[in-house]
Structures are given as structure tokens and as C-alpha cells.
Protein backbone atom coordinates (compact mmCIF):
# COMPACT_ATOMS: atom_id res chain seq x y z
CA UNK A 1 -20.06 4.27 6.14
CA UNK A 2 -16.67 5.78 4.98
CA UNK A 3 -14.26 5.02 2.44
CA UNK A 4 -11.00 3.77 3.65
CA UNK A 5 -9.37 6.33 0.53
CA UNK A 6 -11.21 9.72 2.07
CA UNK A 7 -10.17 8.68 5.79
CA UNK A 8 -6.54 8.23 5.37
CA UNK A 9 -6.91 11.71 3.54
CA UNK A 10 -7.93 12.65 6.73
CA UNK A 11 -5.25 11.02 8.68
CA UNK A 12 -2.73 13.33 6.99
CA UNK A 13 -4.84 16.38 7.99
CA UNK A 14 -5.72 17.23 4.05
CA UNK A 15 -9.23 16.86 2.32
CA UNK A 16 -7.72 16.10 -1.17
CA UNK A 17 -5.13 13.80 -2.26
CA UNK A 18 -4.02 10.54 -3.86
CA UNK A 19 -3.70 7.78 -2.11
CA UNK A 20 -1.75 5.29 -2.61
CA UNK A 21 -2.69 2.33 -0.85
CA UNK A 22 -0.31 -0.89 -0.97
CA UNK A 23 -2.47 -3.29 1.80
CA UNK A 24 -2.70 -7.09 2.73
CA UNK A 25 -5.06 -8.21 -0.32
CA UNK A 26 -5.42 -5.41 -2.60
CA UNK A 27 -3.33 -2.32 -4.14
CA UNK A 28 -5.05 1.03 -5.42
CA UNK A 29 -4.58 4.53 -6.11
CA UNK A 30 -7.44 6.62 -5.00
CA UNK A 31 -8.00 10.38 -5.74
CA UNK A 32 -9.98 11.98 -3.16
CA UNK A 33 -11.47 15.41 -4.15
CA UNK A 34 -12.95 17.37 -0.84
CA UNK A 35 -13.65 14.73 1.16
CA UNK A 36 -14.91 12.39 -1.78
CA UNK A 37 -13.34 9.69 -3.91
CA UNK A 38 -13.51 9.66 -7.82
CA UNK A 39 -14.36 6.19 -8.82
CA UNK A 40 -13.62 6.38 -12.27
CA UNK A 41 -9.82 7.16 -12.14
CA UNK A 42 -9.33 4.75 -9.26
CA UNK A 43 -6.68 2.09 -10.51
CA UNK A 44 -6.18 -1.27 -8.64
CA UNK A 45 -4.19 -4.08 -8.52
CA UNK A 46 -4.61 -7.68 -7.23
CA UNK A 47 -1.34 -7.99 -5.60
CA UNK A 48 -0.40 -6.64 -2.11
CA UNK A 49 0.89 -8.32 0.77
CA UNK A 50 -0.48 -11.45 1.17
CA UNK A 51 0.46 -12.34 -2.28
CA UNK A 52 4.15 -11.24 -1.56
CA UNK A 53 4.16 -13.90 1.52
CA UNK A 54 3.61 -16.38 -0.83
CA UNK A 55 5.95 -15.13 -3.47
CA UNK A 56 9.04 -15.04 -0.79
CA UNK A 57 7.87 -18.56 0.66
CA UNK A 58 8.12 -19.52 -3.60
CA UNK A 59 11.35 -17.90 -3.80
CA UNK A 60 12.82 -19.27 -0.64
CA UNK A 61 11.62 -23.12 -1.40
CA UNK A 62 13.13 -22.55 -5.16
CA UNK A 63 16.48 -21.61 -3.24
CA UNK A 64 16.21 -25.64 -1.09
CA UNK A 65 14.29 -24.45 2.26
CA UNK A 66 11.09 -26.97 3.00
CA UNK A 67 8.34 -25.03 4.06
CA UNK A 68 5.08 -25.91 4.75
CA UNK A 69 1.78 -23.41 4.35
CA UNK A 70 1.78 -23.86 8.35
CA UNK A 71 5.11 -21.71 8.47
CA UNK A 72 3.05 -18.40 6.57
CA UNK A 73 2.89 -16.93 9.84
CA UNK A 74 6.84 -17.11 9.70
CA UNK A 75 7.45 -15.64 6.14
CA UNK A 76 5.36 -12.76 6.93
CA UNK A 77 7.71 -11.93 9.82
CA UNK A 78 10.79 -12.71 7.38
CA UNK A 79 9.35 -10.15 5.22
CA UNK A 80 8.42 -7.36 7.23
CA UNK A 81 12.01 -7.43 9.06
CA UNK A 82 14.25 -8.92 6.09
CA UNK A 83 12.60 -7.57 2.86
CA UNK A 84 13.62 -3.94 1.24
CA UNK A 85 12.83 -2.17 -2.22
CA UNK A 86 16.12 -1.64 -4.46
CA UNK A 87 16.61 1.64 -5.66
CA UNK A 88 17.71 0.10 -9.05
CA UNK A 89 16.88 -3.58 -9.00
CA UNK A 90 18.86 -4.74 -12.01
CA UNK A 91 21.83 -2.73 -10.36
CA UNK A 92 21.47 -4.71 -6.70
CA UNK A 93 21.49 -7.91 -8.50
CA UNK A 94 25.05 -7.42 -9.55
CA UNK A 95 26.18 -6.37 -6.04
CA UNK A 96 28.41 -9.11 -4.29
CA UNK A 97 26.11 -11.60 -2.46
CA UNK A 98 27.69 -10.50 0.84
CA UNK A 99 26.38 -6.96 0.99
CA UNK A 100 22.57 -8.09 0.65
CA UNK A 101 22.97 -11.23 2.45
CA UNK A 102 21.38 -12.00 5.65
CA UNK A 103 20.90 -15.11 8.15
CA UNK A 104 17.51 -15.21 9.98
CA UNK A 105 16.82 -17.43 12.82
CA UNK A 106 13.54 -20.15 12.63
CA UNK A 107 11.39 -20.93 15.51
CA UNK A 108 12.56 -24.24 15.82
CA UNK A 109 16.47 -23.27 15.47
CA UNK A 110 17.26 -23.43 12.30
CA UNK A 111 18.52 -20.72 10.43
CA UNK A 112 17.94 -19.35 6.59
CA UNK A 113 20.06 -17.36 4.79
CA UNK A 114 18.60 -14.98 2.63
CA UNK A 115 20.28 -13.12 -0.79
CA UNK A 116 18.35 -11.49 -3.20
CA UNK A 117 14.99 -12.59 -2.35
CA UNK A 118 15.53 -9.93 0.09
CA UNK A 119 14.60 -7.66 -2.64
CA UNK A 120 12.87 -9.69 -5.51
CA UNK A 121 9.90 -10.07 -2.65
CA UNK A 122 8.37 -6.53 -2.86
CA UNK A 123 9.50 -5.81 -6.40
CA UNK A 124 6.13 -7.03 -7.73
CA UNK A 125 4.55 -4.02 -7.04
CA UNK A 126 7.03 -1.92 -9.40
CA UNK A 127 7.03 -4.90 -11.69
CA UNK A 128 3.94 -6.94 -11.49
CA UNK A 129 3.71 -10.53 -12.92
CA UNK A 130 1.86 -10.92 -15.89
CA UNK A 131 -0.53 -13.93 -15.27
CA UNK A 132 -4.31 -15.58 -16.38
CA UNK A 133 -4.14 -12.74 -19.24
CA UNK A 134 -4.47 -9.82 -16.58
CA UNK A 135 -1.47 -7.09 -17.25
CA UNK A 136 -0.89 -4.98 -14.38
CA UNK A 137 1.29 -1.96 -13.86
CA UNK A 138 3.81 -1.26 -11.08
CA UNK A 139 2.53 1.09 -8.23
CA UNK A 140 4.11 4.16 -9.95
CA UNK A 141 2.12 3.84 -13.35
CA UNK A 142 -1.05 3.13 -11.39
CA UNK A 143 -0.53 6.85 -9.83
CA UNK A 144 0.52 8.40 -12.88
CA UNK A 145 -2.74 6.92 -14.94
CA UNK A 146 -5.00 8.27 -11.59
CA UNK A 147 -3.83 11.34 -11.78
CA UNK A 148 -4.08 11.56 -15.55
CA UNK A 149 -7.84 10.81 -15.07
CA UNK A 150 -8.71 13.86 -12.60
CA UNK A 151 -9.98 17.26 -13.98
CA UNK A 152 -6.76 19.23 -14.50
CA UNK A 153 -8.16 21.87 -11.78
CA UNK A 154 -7.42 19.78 -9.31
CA UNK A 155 -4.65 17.86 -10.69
CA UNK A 156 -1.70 20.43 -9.22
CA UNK A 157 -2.92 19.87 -5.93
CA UNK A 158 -3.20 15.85 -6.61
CA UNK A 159 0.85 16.42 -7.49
CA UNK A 160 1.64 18.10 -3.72
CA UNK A 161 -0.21 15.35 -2.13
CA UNK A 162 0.30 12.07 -3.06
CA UNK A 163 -0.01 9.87 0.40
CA UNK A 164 1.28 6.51 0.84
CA UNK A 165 -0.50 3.83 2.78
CA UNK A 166 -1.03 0.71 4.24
CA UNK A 167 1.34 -1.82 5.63
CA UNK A 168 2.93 -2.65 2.18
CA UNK A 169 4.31 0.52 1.56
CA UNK A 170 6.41 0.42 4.75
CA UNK A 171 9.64 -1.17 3.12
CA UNK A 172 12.52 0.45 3.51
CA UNK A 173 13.46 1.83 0.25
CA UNK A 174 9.93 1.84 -1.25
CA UNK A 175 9.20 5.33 -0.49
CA UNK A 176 12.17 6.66 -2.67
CA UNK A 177 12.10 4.36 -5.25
CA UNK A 178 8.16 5.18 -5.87
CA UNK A 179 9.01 9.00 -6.18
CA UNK A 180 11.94 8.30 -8.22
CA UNK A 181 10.08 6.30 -10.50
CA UNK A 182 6.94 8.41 -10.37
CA UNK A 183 8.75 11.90 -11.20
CA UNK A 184 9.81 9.85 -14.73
CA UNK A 185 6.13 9.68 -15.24
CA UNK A 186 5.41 12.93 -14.97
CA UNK A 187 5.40 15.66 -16.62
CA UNK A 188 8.97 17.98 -16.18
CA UNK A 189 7.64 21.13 -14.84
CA UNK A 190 4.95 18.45 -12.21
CA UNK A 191 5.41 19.53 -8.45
CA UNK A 192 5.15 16.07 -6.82
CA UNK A 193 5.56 15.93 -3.13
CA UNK A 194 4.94 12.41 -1.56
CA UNK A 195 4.00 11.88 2.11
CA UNK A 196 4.26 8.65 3.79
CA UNK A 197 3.49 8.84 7.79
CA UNK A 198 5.63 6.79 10.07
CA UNK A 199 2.43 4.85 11.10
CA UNK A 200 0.69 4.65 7.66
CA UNK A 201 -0.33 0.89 8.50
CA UNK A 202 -3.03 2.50 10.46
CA UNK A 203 -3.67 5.59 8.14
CA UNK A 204 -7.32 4.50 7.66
CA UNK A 205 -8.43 4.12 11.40
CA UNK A 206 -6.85 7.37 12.34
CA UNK A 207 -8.81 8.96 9.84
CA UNK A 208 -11.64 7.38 10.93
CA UNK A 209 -10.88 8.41 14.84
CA UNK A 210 -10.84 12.16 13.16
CA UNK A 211 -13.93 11.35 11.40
CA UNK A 212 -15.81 10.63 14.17
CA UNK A 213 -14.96 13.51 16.46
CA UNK A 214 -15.65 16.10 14.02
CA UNK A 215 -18.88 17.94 15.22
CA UNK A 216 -20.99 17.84 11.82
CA UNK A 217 -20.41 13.47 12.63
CA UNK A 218 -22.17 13.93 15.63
CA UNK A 219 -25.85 13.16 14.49
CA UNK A 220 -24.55 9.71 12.94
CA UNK A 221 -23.96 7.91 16.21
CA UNK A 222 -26.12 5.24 16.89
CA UNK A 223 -27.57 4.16 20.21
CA UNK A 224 -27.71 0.71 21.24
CA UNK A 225 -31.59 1.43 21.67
CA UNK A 226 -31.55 2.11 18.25
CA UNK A 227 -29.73 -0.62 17.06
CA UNK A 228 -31.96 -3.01 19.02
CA UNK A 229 -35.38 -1.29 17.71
CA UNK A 230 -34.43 -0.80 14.25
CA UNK A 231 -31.70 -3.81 13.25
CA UNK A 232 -28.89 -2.63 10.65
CA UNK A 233 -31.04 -0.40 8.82
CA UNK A 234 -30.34 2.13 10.77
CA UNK A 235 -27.02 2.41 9.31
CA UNK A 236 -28.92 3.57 6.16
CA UNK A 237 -30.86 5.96 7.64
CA UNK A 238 -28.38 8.03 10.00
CA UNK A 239 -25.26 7.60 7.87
């Protein structure tokens, strides 16, 4: 009954904003305009976290580790605790191997050692893979061609609140190197300001929590009786 965009507005106590939401099966940039989304200059992207799993279990079997589809569960970890954006990405690749390099221990005792995948993993999402004829654009271009598409009386505002979300933006590093990149989008005299909440994995069901304490919600709750009488209709009716 509420779009995921509009309530993690809300979870950053604003009405407006873009969001920028990097989750486990899709990435999109939402603008959100008083409480309401504008569809038409929404941008989105098929590749988010569950893709990256697969790319680092890819890039770890292309460096001699035999893993199985039944070790996922294991790469994900690897990735949230191992994985970080490069500020400059052609620059980390020259770095000596011993800077980025780090050993992480298996559940059954074995050990991999990981080097650049470390940061090749969560690149995709400045540097998408062209593939089956679709050609995406990193997260920072998606935001830049959103906020190109709102009416330019709202646009300034757009600029001072650009919120990151979801459990894919919380790599270390990805929050500067998305402003970085962003600001060369933009145009020079642009005010950007980019938030990105410590607990932005959850951005969406705070929102909602906020959502549905706010007085004017009130008349949407529905009773079990309700329910029971009336089936899932009801949604449709109250909400």
C-alpha cells in the first residue's frame, strides 16, 4: 500500500528526495516529490546484490577456488565483510597486492585469500556489464539522468537530498566514490548533499513504522473482522 521509494523518504525525516536504492535484486533511483514518486524519471538497473554474489563466486573460481552453488550462503558473507568500493579503481589495481590482500577463513577450515576481487565485486554498479544487448549505467549516471527528468522547481531540493539505500550501498567506500562521481555529473554551481543512514538496509521498514503511526494513517488499519468478512479487498477499499 506504500512505495518502498516514498517510505525510506520518510525514514530520513524528509518528504522529497532521491533515492537511491542499491538492494538484493534490483537497483533504482527514485524521485519522490511530497510524499509521491515520479514514475517517469525513475531509472533502474538489473544488477544489485544477488547478482554481485555470483559475480565474486565467478571471480573467485576464475582465481582456482572450487565452489559449489551450495557455498552462496558463504560468498555473501565474504562480500559483506571482505568487499569495498575503490575510490579510483584503475588506480587500486596498480597498488602492491599486499595492501588489498586479505585471507578469510571457510566453514570447513580452509582458508581463501582474496586480492582484487575485493574490489572488482561491487564495481558493477559504477561500471555495469554490458550483456543480452541491455546497456546500463553505473549508479551515479542513473541519479544524474533522474534528476535531469524532474521539473526544475523541485530539482534544487532533489540536489540537497539525495538518500542512499538498501543493503548494497553499505560498502565501505561506496558512499564517497558515488558523490565523487556524481558531483562530475552535475552541473558546477549544483548543491549536492548525499545522506546515507548508518542502518539504510532497513530504510524502507522504518519508513513504514513512521508511516503507520502518523495520525491521518489511522483510518487504514484493518481489523481481523474485517479481513475475515471482506477477504483482501479490503486492502482496496481502506488503503
Amino acid at each position: 500500500i506504500a512505495s518502498q521509494s516514498v517510505l525510506s523518504v520518510y525514514a530520513h525525516g524528509q518528504t522529497s528526495g532521491l533515492v537511491v536504492d542499491a538492494g538484493y535484486a534490483v537497483t533504482h533511483t527514485v524521485p519522490v516529490h511530497e510524499g509521491r514518486s515520479l514514475p517517469h524519471a525513475v531509472e533502474i538497473m538489473d544488477i544489485a546484490g544477488s547478482h554481485m554474489t555470483h559475480y565474486l563466486m565467478k571471480l573467485l573460481r576464475d582465481s582456482g577456488y572450487l565452489l559449489s552453488e551450495r557455498m552462496t550462503q558463504v560468498i555473501e558473507d565474504i562480500k559483506h565483510k571482505c568487499c569495498y568500493v575503490a575510490s579510483d579503481f584503475e588506480n587500486e589495481c596498480c597498488l602492491p597486492k599486499a595492501i588489498y590482500t586479505v585471507d578469510f577463513p571457510l566453514p570447513d577450515g580452509q582458508t581463501i585469500s582474496l586480492g582484487k576481487e575485493r574490489f572488482q565485486c561491487p564495481e558493477v554498479l559504477f561500471n555495469p556489464p554490458q550483456a543480452h544487448g541491455i546497456s546500463y549505467v553505473g549508479i551515479h549516471k542513473m541519479a544524474q539522468r533522474s534528476l535531469n527528468k524532474v521539473p526544475e522547481a523541485v530539482r534544487e531540493n532533489m540536489y540537497r537530498n539525495i538518500l542512499l539505500c538498501g543493503g548494497s550501498s553499505l560498502f565501505e567506500g561506496l558512499e564517497k566514490r558515488f558523490s565523487s562521481e556524481l558531483l562530475q555529473e552535475m552541473p558546477s554551481n549544483a548543491k549536492i548533499r548525499v545522506s546515507a543512514i548508518p542502518l539504510r538496509r532497513y530504510s524502507a521498514w522504518m519508513g513504514g513504522s513512521i508511516l503507520a503511526s502518523l495520525k491521518n494513517f489511522q483510518s487504514c488499519w484493518i481489523r481481523k473482522e474485517e479481513y475475515s468478512e471482506h477477504g483482501p479487498c479490503i486492502v482496496h477499499q481502506k488503503c
